[in-house]
N, C-alpha and C. Protein backbone atom coordinates (compact mmCIF):
# COMPACT_ATOMS: atom_id res chain seq x y z
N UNK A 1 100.09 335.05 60.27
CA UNK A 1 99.58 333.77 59.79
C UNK A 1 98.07 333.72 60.04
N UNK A 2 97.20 332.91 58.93
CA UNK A 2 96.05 333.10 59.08
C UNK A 2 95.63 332.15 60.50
N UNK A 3 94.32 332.04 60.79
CA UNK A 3 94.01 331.16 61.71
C UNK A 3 93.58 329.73 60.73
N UNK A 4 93.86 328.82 61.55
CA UNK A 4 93.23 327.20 60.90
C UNK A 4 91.79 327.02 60.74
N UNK A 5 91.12 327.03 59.95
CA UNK A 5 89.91 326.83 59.44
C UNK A 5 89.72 325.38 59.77
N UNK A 6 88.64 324.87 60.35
CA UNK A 6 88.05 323.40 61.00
C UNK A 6 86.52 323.24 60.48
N UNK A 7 86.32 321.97 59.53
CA UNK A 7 85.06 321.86 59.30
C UNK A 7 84.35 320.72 59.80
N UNK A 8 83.62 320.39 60.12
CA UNK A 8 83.40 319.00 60.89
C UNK A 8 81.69 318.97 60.36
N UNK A 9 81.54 317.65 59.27
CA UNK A 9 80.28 316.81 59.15
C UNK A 9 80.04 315.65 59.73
N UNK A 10 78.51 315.36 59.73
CA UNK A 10 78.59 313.72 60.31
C UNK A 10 77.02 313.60 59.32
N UNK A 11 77.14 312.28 58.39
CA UNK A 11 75.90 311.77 57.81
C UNK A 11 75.79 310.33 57.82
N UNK A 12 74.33 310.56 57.41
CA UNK A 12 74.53 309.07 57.95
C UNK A 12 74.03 308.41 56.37
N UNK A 13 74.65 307.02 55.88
CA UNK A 13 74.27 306.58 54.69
C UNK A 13 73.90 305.38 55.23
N UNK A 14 72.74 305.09 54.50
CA UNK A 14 72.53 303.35 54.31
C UNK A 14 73.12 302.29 53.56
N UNK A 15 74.67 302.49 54.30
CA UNK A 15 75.32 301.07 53.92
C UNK A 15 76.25 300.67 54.37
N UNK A 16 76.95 299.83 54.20
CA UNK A 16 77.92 298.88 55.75
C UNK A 16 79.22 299.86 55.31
N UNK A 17 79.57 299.88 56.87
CA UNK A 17 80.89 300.67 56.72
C UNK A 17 82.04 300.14 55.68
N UNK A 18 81.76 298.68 55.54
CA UNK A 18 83.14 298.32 54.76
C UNK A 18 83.38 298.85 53.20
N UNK A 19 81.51 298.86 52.46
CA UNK A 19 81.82 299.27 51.64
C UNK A 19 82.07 300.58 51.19
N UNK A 20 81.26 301.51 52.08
CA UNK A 20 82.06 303.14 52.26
C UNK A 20 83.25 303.33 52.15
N UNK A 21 83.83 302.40 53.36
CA UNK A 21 84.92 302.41 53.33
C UNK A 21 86.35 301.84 52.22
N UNK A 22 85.85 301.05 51.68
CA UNK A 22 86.78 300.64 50.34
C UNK A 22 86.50 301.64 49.35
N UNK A 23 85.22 301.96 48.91
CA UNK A 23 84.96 302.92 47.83
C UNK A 23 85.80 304.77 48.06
N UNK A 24 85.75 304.87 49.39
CA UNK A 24 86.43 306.07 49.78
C UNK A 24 87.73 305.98 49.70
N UNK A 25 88.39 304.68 50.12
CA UNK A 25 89.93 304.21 50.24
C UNK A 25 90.53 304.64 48.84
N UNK A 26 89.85 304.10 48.11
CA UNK A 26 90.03 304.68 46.74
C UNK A 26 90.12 306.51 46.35
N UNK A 27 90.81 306.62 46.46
CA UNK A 27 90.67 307.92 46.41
C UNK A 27 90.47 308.78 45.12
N UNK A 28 90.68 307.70 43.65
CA UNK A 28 90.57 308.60 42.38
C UNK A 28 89.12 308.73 42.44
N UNK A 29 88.08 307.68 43.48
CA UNK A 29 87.54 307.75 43.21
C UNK A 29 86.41 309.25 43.57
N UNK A 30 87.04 310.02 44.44
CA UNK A 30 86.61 311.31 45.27
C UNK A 30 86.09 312.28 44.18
N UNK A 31 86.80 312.57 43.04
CA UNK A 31 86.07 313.51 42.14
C UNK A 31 84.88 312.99 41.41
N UNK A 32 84.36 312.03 41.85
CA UNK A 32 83.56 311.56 41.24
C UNK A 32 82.04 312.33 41.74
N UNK A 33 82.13 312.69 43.26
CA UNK A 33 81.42 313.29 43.94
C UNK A 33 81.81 314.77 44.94
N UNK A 34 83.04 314.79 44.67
CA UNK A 34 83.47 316.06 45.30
C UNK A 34 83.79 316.82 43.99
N UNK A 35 82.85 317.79 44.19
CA UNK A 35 83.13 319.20 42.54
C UNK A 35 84.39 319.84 42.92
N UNK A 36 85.02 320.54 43.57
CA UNK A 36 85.97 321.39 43.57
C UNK A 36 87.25 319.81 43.21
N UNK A 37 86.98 318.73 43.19
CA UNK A 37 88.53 317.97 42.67
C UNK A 37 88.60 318.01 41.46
N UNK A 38 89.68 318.08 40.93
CA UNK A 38 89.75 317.73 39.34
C UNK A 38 90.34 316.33 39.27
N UNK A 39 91.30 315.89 40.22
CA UNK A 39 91.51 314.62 40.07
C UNK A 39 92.89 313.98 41.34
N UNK A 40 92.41 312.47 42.00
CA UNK A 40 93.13 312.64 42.73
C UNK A 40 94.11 311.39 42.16
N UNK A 41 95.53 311.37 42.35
CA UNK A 41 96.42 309.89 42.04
C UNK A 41 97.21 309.48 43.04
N UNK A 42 96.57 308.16 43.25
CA UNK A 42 97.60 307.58 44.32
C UNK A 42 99.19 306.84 43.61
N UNK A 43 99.94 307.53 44.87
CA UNK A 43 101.07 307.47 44.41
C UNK A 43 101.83 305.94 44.79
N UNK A 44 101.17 305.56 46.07
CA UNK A 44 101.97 304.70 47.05
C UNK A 44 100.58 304.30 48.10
N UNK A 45 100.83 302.94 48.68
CA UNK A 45 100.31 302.73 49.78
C UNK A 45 99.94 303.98 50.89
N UNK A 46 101.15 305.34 50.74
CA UNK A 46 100.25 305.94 51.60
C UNK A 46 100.18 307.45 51.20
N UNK A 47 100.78 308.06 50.19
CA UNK A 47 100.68 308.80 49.70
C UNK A 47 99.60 308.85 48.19
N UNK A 48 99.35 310.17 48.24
CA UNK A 48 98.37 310.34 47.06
C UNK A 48 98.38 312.04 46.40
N UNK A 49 98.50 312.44 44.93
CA UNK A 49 98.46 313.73 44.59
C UNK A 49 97.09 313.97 44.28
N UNK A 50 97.02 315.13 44.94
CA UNK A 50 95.80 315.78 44.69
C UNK A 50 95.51 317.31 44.25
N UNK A 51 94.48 317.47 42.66
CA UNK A 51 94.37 319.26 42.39
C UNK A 51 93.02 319.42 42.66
N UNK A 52 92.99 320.59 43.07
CA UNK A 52 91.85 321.31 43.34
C UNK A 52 91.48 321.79 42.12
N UNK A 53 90.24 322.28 41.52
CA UNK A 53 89.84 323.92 40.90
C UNK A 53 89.98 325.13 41.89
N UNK A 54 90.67 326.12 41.44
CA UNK A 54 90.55 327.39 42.43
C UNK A 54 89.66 328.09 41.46
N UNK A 55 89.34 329.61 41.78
CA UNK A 55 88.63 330.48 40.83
C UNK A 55 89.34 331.23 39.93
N UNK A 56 89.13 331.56 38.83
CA UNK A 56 89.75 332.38 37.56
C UNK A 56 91.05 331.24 37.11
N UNK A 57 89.93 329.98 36.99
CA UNK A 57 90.48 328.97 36.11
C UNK A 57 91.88 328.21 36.68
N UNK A 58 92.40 328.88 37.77
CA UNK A 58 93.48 327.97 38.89
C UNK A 58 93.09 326.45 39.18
N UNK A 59 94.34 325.87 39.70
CA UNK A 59 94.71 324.86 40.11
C UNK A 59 95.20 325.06 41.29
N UNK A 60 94.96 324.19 42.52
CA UNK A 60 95.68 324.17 43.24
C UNK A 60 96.24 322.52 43.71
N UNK A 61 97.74 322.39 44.30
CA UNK A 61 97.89 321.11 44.60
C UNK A 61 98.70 320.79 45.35
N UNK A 62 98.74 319.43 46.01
CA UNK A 62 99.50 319.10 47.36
C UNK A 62 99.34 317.48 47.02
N UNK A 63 99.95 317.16 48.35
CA UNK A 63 100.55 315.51 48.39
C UNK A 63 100.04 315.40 49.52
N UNK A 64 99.40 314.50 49.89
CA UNK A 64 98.73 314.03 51.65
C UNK A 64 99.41 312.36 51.60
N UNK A 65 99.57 312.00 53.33
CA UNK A 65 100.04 310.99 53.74
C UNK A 65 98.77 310.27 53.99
N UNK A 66 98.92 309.36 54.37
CA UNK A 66 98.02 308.63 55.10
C UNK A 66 98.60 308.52 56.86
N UNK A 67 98.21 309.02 57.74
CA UNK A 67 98.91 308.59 58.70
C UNK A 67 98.28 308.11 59.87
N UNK A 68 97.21 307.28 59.16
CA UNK A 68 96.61 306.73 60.61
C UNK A 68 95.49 305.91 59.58
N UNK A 69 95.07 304.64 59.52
CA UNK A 69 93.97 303.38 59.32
C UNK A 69 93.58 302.68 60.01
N UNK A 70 92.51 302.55 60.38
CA UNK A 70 91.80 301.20 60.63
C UNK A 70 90.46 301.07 59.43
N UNK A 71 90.81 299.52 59.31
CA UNK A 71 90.33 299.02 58.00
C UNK A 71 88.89 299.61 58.21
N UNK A 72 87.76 299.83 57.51
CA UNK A 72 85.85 299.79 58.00
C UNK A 72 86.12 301.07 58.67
N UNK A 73 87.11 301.55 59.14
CA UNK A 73 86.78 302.49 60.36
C UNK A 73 87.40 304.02 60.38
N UNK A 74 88.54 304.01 59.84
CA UNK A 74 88.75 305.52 60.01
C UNK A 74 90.17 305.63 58.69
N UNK A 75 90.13 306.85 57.97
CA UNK A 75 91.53 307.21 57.61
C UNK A 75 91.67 308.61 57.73
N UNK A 76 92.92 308.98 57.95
CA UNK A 76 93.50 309.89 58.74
C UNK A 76 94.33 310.35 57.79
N UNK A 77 94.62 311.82 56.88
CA UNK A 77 95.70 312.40 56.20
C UNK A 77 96.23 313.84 56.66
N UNK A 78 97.31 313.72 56.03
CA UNK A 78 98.09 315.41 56.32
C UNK A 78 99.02 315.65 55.22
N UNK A 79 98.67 317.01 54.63
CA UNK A 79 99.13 317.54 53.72
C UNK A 79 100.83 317.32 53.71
N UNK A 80 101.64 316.92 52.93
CA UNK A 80 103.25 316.82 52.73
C UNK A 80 103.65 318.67 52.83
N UNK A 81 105.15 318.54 53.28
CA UNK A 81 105.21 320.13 52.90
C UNK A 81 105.51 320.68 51.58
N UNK A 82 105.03 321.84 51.74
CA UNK A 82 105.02 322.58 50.29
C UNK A 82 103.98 322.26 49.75
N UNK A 83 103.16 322.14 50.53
CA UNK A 83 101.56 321.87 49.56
C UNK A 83 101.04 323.60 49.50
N UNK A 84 100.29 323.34 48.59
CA UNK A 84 99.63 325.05 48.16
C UNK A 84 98.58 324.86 49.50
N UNK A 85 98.01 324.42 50.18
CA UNK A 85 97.55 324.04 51.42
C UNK A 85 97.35 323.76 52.06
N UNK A 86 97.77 324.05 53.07
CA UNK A 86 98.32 323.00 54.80
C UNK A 86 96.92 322.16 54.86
N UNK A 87 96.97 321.39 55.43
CA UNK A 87 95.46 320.28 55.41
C UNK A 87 96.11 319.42 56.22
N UNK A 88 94.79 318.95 56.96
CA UNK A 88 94.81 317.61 57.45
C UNK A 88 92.98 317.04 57.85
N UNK A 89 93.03 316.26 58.08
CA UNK A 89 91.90 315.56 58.60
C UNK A 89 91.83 313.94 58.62
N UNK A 90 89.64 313.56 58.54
CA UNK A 90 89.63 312.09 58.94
C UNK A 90 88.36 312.15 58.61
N UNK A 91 88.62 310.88 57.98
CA UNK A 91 87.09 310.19 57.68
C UNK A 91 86.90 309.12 58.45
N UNK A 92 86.02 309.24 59.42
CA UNK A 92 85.09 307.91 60.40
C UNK A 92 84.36 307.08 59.41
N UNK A 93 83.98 305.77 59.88
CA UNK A 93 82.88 304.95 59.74
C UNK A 93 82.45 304.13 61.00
N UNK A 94 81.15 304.49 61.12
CA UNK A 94 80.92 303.82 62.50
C UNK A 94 79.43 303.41 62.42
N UNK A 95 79.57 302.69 62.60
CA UNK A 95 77.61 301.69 62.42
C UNK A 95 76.69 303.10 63.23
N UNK A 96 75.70 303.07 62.13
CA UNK A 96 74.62 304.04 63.01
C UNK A 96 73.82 303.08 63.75
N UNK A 97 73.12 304.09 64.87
CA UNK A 97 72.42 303.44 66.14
C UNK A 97 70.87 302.36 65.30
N UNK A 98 70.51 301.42 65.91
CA UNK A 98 69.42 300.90 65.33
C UNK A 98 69.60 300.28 64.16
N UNK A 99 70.82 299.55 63.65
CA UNK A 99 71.20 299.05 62.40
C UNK A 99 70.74 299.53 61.40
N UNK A 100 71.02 301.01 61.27
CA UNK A 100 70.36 301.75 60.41
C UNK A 100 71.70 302.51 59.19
N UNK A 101 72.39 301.64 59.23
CA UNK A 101 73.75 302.28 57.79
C UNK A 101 74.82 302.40 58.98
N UNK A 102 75.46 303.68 58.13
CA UNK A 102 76.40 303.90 58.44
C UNK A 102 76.95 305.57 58.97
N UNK A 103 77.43 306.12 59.94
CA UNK A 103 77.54 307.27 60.29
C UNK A 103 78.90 307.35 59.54
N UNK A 104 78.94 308.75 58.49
CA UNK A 104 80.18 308.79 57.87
C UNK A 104 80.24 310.35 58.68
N UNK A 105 81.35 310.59 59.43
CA UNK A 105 82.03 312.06 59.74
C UNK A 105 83.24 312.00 59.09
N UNK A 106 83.36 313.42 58.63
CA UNK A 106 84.52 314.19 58.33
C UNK A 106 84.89 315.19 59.20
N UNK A 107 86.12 315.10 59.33
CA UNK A 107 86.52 316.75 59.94
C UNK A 107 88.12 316.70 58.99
N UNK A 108 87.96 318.16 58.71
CA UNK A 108 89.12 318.33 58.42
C UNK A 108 89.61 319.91 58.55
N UNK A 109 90.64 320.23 58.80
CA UNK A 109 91.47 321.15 59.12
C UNK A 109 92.30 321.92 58.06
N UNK A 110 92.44 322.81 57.66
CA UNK A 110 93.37 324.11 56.56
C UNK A 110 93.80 324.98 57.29
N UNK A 111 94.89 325.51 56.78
CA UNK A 111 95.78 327.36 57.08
C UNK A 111 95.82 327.20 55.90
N UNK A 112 95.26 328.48 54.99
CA UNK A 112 95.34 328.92 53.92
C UNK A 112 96.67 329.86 54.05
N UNK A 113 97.09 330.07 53.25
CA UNK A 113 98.72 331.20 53.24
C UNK A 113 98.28 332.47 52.95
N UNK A 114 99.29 333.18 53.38
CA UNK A 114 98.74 334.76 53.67
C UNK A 114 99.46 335.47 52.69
N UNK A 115 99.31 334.80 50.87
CA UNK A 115 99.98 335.59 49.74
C UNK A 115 98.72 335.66 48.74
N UNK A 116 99.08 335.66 47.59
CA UNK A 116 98.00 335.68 46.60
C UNK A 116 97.37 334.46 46.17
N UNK A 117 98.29 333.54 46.30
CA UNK A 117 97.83 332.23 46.14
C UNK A 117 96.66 332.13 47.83
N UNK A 118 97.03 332.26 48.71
CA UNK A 118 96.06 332.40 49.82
C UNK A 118 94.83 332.98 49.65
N UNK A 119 94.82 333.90 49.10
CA UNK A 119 93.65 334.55 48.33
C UNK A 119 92.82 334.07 47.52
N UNK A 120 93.38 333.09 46.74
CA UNK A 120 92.80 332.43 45.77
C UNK A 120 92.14 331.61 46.61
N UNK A 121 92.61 330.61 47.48
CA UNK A 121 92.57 330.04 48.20
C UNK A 121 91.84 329.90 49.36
N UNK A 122 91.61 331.03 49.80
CA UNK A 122 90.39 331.65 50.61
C UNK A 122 89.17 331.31 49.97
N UNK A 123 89.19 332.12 48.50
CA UNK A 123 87.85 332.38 47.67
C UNK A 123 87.55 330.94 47.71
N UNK A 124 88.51 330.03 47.10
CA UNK A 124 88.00 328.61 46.83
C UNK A 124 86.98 327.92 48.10
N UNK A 125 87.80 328.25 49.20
CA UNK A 125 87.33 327.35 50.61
C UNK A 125 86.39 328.14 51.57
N UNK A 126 86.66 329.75 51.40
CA UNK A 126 86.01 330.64 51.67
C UNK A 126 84.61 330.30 51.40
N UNK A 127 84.08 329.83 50.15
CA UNK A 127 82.44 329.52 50.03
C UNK A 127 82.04 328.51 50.99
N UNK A 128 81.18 329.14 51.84
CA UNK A 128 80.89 328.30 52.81
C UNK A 128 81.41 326.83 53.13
N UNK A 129 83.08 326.44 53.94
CA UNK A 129 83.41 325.51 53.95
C UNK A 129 82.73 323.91 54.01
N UNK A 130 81.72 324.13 55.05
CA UNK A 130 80.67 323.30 56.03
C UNK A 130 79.64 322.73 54.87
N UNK A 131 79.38 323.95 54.20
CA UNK A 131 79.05 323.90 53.16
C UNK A 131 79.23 322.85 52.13
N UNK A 132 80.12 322.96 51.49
CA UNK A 132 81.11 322.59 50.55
C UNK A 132 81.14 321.25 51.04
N UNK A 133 81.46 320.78 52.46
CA UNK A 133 81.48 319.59 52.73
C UNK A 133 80.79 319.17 53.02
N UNK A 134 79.56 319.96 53.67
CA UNK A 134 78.00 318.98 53.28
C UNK A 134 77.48 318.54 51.96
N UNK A 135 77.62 319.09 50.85
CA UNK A 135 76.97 319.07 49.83
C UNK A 135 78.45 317.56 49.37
N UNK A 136 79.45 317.82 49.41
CA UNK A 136 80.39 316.36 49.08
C UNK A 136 79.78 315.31 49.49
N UNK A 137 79.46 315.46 51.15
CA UNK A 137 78.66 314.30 51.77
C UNK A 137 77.51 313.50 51.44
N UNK A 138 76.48 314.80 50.98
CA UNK A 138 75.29 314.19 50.51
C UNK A 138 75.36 313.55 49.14
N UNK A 139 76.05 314.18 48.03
CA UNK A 139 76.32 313.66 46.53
C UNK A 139 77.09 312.10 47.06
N UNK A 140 78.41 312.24 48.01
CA UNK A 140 78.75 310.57 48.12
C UNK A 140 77.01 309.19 48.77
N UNK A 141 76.72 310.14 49.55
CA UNK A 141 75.73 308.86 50.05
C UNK A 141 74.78 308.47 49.02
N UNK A 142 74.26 309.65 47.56
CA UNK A 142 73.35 309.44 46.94
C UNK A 142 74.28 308.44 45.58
N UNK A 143 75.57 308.70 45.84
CA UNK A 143 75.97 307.32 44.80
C UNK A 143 76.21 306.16 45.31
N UNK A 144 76.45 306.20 46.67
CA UNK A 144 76.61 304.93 47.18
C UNK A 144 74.86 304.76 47.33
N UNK A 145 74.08 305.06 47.58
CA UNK A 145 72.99 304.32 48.08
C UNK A 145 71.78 304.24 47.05
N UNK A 146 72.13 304.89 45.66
CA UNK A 146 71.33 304.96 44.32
C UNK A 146 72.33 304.56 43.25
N UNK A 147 73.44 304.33 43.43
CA UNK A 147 74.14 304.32 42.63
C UNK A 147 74.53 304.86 41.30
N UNK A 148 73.89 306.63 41.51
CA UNK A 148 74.30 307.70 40.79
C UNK A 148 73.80 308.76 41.85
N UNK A 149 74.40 309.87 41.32
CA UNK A 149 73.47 311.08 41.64
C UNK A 149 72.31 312.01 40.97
N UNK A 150 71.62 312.31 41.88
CA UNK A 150 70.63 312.57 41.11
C UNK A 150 70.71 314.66 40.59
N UNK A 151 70.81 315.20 39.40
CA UNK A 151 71.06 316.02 39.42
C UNK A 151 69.90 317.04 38.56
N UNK A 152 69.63 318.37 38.21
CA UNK A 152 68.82 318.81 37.60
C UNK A 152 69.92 319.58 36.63
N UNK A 153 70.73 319.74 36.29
CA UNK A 153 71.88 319.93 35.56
C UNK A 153 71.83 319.54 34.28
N UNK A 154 71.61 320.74 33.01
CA UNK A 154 71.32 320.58 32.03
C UNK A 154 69.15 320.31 31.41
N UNK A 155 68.59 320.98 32.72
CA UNK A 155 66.93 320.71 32.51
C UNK A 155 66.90 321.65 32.65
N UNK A 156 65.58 322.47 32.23
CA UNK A 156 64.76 323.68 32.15
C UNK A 156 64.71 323.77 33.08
N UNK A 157 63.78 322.64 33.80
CA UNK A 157 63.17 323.28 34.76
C UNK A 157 63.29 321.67 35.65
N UNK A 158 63.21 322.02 37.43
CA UNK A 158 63.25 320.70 37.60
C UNK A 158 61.68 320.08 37.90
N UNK A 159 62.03 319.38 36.90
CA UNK A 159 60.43 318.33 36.69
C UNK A 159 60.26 316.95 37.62
């Protein structure tokens, strides 16, 4: 069995935890700023389906619980079984020091599987995880706090 892969961010956005926090609660709303989602649907108060993009045009997908809330302040999921990948984690909200926004951390946790789909699966999460979830982090704070993102995507050159 592989070992559990652990990624842990902390940023800070300029804006009240509540509304982070409702806009995140939402969860279709995640591909909006996370690239590797294609799309997430909540099923139930605490369940929700979610696909990935993998590489060479894959999908990958699973069902997460909710198993832990406080309203403004934290949600807590874990992959259902038989997900194409074990997962769990948590999103904080916690007032930054100096009434200065909001400290958003993530940590979250994977065992990728040790078949071909694992492989795939690797490659996907394999690109620098920390990575991957810094760059989610920063695209969410620049729509919450500009209310788009700002991108050079589709320009020559960036001007």
């Amino acid at each position: 069995m592989s070992q559990p892969i652990k990624v842990e961010k902390t940023l800070t956005i300029n804006k009240p935890a509540a509304e982070l926090y409702r806009f995140w609660h939402n969860f279709e709303n995640l591909p909006h700023f996370m690239k590797h989602l294609k799309s997430v649907t909540v099923k139930d108060s605490k369940r929700s389906h979610w696909v990935a993009s993998a590489p060479l045009d894959k999908t990958i997908e699973w069902d997460a619980d909710i198993i832990e809330e406080r309203e403004n302040e934290l949600i807590a999921w874990k992959s259902t079984p038989g997900a194409d990948v074990d997962n769990s984690g948590f999103i904080q909200f916690q007032p930054a020091p100096d009434n200065r926004g909001t400290e958003v951390k993530v940590v979250t946790e994977y065992n990728p599987p040790m078949d071909e789909l694992g492989s795939v699966i690797a490659k996907l999460f394999g690109k620098a995880p920390e990575q991957q979830i810094g760059d989610d982090l920063r695209r969410f704070k620049m729509l919450m706090e500009a209310g788009e993102m700002a991108t050079t995507e589709g320009q020559s050159r960036g001007n």
